[in-house]
N, C-alpha and C. Protein backbone atom coordinates (compact mmCIF):
# COMPACT_ATOMS: atom_id res chain seq x y z
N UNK A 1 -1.08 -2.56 13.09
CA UNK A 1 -1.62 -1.74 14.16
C UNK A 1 -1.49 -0.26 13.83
N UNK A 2 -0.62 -0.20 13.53
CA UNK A 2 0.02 1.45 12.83
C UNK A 2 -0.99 1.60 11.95
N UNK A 3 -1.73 1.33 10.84
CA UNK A 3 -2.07 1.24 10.10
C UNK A 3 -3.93 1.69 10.53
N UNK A 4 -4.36 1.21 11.39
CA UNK A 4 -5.51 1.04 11.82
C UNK A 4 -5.57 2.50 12.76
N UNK A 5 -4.59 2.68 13.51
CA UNK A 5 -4.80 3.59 14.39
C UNK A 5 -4.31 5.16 13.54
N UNK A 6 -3.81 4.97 12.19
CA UNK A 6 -3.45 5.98 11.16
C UNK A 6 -5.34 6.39 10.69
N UNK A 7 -5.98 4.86 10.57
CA UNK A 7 -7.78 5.34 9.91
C UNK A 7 -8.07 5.82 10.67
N UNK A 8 -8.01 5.50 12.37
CA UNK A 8 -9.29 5.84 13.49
C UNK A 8 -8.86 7.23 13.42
N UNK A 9 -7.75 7.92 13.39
CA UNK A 9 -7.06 9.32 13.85
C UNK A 9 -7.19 10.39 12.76
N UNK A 10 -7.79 9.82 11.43
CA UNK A 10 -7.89 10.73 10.46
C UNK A 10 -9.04 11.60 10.16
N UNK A 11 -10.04 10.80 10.83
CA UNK A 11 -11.32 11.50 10.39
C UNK A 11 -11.37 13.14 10.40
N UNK A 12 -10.95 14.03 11.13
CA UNK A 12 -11.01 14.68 11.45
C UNK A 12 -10.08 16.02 11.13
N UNK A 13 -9.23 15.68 10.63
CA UNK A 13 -7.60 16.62 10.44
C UNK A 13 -7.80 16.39 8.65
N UNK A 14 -7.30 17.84 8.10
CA UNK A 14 -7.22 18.19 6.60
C UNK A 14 -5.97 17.10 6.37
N UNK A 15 -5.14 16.99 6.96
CA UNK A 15 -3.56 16.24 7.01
C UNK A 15 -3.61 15.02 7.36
N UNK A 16 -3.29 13.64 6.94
CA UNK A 16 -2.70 12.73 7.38
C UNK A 16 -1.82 12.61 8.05
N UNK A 17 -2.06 11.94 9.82
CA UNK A 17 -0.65 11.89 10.41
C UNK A 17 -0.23 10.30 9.94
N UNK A 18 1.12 10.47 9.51
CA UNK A 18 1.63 8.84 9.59
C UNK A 18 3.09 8.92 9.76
N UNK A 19 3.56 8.12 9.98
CA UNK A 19 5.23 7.73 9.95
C UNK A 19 5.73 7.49 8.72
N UNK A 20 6.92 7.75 8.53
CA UNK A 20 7.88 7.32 7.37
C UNK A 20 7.92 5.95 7.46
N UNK A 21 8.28 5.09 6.41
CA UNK A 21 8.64 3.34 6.76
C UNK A 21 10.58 4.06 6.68
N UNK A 22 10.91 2.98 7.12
CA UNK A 22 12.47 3.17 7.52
C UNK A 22 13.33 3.82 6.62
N UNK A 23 12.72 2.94 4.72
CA UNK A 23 13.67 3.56 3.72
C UNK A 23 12.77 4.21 3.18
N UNK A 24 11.78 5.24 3.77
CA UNK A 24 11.34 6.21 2.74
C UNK A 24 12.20 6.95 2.04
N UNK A 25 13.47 7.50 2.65
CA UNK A 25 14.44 8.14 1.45
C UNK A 25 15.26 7.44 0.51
N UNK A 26 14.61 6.42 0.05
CA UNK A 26 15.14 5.62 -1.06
C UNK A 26 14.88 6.27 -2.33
N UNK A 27 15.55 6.75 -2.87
CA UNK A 27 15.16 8.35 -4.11
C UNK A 27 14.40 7.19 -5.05
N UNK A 28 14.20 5.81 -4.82
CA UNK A 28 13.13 4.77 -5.89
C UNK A 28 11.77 4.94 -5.22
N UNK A 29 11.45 5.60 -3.93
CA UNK A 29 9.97 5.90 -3.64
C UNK A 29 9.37 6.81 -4.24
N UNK A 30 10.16 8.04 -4.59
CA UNK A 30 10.11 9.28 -5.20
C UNK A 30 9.49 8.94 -6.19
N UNK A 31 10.07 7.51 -7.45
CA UNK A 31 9.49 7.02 -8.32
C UNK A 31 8.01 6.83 -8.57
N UNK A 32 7.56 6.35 -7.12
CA UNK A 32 6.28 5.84 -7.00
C UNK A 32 5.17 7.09 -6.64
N UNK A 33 5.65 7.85 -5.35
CA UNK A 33 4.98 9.14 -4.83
C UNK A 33 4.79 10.09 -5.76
N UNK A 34 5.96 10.36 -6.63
CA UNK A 34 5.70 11.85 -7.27
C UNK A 34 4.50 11.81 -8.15
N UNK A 35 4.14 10.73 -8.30
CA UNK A 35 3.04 10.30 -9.67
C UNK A 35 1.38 9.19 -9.27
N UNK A 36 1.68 9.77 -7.73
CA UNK A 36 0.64 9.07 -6.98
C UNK A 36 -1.24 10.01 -7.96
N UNK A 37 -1.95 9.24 -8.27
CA UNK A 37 -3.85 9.62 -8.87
C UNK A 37 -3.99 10.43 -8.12
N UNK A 38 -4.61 11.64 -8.19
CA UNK A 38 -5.79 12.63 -7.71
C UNK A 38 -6.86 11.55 -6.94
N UNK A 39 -7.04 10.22 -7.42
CA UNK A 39 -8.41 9.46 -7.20
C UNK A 39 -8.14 8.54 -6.72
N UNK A 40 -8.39 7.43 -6.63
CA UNK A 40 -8.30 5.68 -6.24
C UNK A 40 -9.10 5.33 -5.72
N UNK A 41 -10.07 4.46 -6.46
CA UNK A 41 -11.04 3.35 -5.83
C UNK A 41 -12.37 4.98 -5.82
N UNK A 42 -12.74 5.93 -6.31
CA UNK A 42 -13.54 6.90 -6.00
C UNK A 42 -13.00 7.48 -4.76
N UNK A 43 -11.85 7.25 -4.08
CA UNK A 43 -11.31 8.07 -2.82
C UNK A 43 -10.59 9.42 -3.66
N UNK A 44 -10.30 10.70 -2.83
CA UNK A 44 -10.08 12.04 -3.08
C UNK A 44 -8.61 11.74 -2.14
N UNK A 45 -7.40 12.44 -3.00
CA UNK A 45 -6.32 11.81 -2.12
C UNK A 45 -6.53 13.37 -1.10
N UNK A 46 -5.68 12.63 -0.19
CA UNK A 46 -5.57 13.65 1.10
C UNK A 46 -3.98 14.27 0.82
N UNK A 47 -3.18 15.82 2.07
CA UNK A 47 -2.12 15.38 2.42
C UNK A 47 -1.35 14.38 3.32
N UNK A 48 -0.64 13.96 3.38
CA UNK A 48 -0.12 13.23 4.39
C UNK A 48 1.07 14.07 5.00
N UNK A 49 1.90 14.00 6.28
CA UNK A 49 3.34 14.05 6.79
C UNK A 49 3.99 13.48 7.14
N UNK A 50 4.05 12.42 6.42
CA UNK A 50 5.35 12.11 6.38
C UNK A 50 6.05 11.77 4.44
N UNK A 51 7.22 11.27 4.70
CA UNK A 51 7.48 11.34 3.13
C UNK A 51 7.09 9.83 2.59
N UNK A 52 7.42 9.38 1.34
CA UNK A 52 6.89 8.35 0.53
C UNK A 52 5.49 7.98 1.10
N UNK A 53 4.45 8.79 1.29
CA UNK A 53 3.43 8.53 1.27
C UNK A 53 2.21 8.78 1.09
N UNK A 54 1.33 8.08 1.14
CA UNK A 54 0.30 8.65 -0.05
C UNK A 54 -1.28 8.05 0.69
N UNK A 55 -2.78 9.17 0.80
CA UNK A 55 -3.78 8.56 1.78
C UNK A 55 -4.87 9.05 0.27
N UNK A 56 -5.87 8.24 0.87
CA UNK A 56 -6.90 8.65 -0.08
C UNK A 56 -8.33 8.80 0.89
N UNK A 57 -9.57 9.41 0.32
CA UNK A 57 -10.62 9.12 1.66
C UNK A 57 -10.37 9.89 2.70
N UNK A 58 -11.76 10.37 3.05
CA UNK A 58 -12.12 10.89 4.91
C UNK A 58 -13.24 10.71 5.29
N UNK A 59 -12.61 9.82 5.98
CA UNK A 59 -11.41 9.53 6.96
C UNK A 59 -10.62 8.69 5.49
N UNK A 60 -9.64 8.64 6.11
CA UNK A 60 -8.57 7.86 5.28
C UNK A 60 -8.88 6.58 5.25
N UNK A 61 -9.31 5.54 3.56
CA UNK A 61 -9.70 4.43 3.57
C UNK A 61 -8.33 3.55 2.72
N UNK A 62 -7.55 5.03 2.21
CA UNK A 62 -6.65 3.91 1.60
C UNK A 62 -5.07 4.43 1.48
N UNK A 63 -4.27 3.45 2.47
CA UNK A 63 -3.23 4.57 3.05
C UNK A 63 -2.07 3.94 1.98
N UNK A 64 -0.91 4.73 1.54
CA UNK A 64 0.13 4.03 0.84
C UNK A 64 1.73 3.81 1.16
N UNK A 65 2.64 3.45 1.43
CA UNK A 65 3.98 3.87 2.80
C UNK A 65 4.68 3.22 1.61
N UNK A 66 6.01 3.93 1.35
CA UNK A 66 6.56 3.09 0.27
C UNK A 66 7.99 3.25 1.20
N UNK A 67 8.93 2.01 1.23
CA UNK A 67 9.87 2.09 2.20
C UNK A 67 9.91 1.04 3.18
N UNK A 68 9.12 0.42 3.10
CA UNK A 68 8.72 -0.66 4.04
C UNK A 68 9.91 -1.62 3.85
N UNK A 69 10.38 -2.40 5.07
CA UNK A 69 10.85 -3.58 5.05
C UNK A 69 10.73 -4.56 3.96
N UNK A 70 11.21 -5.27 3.07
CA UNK A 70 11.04 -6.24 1.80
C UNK A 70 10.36 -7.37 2.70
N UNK A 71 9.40 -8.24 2.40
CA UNK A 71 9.12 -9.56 3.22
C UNK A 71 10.09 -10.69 2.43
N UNK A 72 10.48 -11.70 3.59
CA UNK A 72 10.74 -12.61 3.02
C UNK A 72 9.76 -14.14 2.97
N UNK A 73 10.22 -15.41 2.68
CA UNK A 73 9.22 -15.75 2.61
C UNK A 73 8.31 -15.94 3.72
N UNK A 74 7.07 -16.43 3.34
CA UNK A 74 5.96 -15.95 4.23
C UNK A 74 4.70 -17.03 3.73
N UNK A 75 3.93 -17.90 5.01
CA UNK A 75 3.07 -18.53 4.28
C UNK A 75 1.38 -17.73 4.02
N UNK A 76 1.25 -16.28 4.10
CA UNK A 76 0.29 -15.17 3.96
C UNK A 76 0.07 -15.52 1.93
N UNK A 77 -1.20 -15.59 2.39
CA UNK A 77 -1.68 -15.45 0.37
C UNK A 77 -1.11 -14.17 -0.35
N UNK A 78 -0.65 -14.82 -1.19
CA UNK A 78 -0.33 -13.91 -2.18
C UNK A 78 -0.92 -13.79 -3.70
N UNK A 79 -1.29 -12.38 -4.29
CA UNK A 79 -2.05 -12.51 -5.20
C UNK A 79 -1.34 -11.43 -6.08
N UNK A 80 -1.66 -11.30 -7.69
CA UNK A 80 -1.11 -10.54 -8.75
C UNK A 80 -1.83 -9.55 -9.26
N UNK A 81 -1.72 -8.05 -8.92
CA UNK A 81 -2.29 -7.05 -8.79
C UNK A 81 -2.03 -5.54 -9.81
N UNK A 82 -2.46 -4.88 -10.56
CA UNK A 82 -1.57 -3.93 -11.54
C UNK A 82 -0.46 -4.54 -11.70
N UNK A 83 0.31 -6.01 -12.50
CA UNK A 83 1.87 -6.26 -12.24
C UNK A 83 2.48 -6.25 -11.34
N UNK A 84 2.02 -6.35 -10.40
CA UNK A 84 2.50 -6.65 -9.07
C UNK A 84 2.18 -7.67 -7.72
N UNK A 85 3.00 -8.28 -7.30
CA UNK A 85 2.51 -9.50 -6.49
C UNK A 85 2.60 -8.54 -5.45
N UNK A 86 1.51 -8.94 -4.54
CA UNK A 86 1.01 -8.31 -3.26
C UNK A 86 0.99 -9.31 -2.42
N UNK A 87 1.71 -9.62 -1.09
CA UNK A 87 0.95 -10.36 0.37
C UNK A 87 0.16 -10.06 0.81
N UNK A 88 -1.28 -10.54 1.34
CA UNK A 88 -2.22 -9.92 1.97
C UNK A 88 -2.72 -10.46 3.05
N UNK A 89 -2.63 -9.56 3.91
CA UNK A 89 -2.28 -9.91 5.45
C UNK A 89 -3.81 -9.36 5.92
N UNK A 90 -5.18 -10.24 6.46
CA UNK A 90 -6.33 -9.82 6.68
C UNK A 90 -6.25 -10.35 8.21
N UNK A 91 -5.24 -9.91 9.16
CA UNK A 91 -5.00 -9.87 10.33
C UNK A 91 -5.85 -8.69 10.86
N UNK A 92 -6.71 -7.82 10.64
CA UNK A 92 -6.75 -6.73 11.22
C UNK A 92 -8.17 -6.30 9.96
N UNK A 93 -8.65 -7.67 10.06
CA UNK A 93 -9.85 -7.43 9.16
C UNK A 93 -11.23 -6.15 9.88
N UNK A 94 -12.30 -5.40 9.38
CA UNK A 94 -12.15 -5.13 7.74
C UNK A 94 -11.01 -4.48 7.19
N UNK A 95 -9.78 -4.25 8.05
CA UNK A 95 -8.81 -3.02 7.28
C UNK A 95 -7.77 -4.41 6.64
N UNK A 96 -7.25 -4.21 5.26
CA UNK A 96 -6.18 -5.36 5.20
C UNK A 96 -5.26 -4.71 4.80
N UNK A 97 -3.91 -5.26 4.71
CA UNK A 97 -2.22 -4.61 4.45
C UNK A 97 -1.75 -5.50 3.45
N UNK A 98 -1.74 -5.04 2.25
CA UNK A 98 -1.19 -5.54 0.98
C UNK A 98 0.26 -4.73 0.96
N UNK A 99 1.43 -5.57 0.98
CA UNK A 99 2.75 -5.50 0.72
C UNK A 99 3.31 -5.99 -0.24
N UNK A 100 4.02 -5.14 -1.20
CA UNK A 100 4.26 -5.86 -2.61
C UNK A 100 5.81 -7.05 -2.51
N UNK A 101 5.71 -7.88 -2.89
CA UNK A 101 6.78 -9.32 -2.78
C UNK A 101 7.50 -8.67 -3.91
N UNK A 102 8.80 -9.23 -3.52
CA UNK A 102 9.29 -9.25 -4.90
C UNK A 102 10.02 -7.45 -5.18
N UNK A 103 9.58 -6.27 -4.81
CA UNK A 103 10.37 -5.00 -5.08
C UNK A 103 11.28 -4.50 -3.82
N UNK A 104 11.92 -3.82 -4.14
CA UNK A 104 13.02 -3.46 -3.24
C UNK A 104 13.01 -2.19 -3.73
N UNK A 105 12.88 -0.88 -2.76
CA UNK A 105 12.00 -0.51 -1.71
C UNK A 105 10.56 -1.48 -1.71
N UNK A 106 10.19 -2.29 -0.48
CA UNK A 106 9.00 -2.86 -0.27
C UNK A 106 7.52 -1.23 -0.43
N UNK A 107 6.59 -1.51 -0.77
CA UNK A 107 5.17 -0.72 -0.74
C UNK A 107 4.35 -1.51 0.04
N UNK A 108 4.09 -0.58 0.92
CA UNK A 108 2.44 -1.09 1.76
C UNK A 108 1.30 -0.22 1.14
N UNK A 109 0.29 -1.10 0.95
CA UNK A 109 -0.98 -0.71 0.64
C UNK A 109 -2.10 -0.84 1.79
N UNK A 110 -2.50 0.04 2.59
CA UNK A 110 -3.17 -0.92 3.95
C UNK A 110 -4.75 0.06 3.36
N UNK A 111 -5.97 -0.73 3.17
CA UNK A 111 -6.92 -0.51 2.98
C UNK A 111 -8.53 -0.83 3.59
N UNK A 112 -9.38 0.18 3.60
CA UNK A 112 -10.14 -0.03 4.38
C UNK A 112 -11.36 -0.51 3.97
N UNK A 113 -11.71 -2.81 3.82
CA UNK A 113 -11.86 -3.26 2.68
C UNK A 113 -14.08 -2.45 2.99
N UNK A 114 -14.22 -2.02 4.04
CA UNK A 114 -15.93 -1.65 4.15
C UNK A 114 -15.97 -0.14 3.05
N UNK A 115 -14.84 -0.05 2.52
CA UNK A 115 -15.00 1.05 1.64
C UNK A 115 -14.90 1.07 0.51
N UNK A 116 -13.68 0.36 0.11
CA UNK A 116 -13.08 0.23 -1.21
C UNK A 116 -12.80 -1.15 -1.23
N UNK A 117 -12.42 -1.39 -2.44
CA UNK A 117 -12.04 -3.04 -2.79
C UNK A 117 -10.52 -2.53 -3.52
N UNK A 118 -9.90 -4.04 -3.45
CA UNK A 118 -8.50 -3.87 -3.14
C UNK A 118 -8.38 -4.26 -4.60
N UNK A 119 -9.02 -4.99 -5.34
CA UNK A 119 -8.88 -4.95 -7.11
C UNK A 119 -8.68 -3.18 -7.46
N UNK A 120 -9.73 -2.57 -7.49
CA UNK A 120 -9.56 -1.36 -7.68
C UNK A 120 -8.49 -0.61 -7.63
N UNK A 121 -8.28 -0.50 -6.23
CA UNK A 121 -7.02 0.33 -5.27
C UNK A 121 -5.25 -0.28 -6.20
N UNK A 122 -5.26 -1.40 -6.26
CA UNK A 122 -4.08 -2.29 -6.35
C UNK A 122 -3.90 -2.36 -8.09
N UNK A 123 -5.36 -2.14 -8.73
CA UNK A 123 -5.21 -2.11 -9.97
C UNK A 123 -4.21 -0.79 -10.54
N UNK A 124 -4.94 0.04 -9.97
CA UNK A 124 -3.94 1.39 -9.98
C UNK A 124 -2.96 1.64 -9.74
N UNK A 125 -2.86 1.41 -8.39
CA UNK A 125 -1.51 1.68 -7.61
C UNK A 125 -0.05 0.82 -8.58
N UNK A 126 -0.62 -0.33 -8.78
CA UNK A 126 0.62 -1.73 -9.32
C UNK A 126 1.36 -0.97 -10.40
N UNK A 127 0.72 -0.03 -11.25
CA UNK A 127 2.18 0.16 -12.05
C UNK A 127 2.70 1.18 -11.60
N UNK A 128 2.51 2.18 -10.75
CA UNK A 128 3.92 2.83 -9.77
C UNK A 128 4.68 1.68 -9.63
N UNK A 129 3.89 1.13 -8.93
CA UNK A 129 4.82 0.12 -7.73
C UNK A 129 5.73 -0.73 -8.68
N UNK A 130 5.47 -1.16 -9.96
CA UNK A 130 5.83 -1.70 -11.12
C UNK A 130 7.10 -1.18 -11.20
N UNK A 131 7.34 -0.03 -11.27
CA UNK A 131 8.59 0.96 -11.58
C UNK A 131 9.80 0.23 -10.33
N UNK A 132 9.17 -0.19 -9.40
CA UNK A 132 10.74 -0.42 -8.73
C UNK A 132 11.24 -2.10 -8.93
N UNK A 133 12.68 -1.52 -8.86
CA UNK A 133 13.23 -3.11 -9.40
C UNK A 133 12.62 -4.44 -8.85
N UNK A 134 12.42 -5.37 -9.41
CA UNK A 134 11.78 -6.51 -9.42
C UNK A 134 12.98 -7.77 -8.81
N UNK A 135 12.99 -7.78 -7.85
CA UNK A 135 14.18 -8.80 -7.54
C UNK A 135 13.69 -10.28 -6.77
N UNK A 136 12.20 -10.66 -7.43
CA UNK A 136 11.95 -12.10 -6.65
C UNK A 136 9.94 -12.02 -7.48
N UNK A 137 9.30 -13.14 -6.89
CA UNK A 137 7.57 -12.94 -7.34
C UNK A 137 7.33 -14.23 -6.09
N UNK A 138 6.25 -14.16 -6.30
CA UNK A 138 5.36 -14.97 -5.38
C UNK A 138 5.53 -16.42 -5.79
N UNK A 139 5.74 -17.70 -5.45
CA UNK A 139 5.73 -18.74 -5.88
C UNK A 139 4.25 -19.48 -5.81
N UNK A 140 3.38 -19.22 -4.78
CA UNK A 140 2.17 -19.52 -4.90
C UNK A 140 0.94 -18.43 -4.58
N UNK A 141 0.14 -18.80 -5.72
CA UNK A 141 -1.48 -18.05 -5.51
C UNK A 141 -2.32 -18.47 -5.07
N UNK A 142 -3.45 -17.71 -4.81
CA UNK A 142 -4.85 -18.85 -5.22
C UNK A 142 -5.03 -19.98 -6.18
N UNK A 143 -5.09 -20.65 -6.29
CA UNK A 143 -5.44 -21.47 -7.54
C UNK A 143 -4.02 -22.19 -8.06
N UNK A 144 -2.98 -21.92 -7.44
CA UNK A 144 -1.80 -22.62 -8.14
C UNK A 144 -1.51 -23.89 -7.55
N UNK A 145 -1.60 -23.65 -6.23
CA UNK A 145 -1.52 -24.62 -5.02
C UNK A 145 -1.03 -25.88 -5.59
C-alpha cells in the first residue's frame, strides 16, 4: 500500500516522498545505495527523502527501500534475478513488490509493471543487492515445482 500511494504522490514533486524501511541504517544498505545507475529500465533516477533509497521515473515507476524486514518462508513465487532470488508479490497489480529472499538487510523493489518490466529493473539492480550477505535462497521457482 505504501508503495502505491509513494507512485500516485510523485507525479508532481522534483523529490520523492517515502519512508525509511526500519533497518535503513544498516551501514550494508550504504553498500547497495551509494552505487545505485543514473538509469534503470530507461527510467531517469529521481531524489528521494528518506535514506537507503532509491526512485527512478516521473512519476516514479521504480521505487527501491533497502532495510526491509527479511521474509520468511512464504508460499508467493519466487524467481532468480541479477543473482538474486526475489518474492514477487502481484497483490497490488499493475504495480508489483519484488523482495529479495535470502539477504539480510532485506531490498524491496516495488515497480510499476505498465512501464517497465521487472527483468530489466531486477537485472540491474541484483548485483547491488548481490553485495549483501546471502544467508538462505528460494527453494522453489517456476518450473522446479
Amino acid at each position: 500500500m505504501l508503495g502505491a500511494l509513494a507512485l500516485a504522490l510523485t507525479g508532481c514533486a522534483s523529490t520523492v516522498s517515502l519512508d525509511a524501511a526500519q533497518d535503513a541504517n544498516d551501514p550494508l544498505c550504504a553498500e547497495v545505495t551509494a552505487y545505485l545507475p543514473q538509469t534503470v529500465a530507461g527510467q531517469e533516477r529521481r531524489w528521494t527523502d528518506a535514506q537507503a533509497t532509491g526512485a527512478w521515473g516521473d512519476p516514479a515507476t521504480i521505487i527501491l527501500t533497502c532495510g526491509v524486514t527479511p521474509l520468511g518462508p512464504t508460499t508467493l513465487p519466487c524467481q532468480s534475478a541479477g543473482g538474486v532470488d526475489w518474492v514477487v508479490d502481484d497483490s497490488e497489480a499493475p504495480n508489483y513488490r519484488f523482495t529479495s529472499f535470502g539477504r539480510t538487510p532485506a531490498v524491496q523493489v516495488y515497480l510499476d509493471y505498465e512501464s517497465v518490466s521487472s527483468g530489466d529493473a531486477l537485472r540491474l539492480l541484483g548485483p547491488l543487492v548481490g553485495k549483501l550477505p546471502q544467508d538462505g535462497e528460494c527453494t522453489a521457482r517456476p518450473g522446479t515445482e
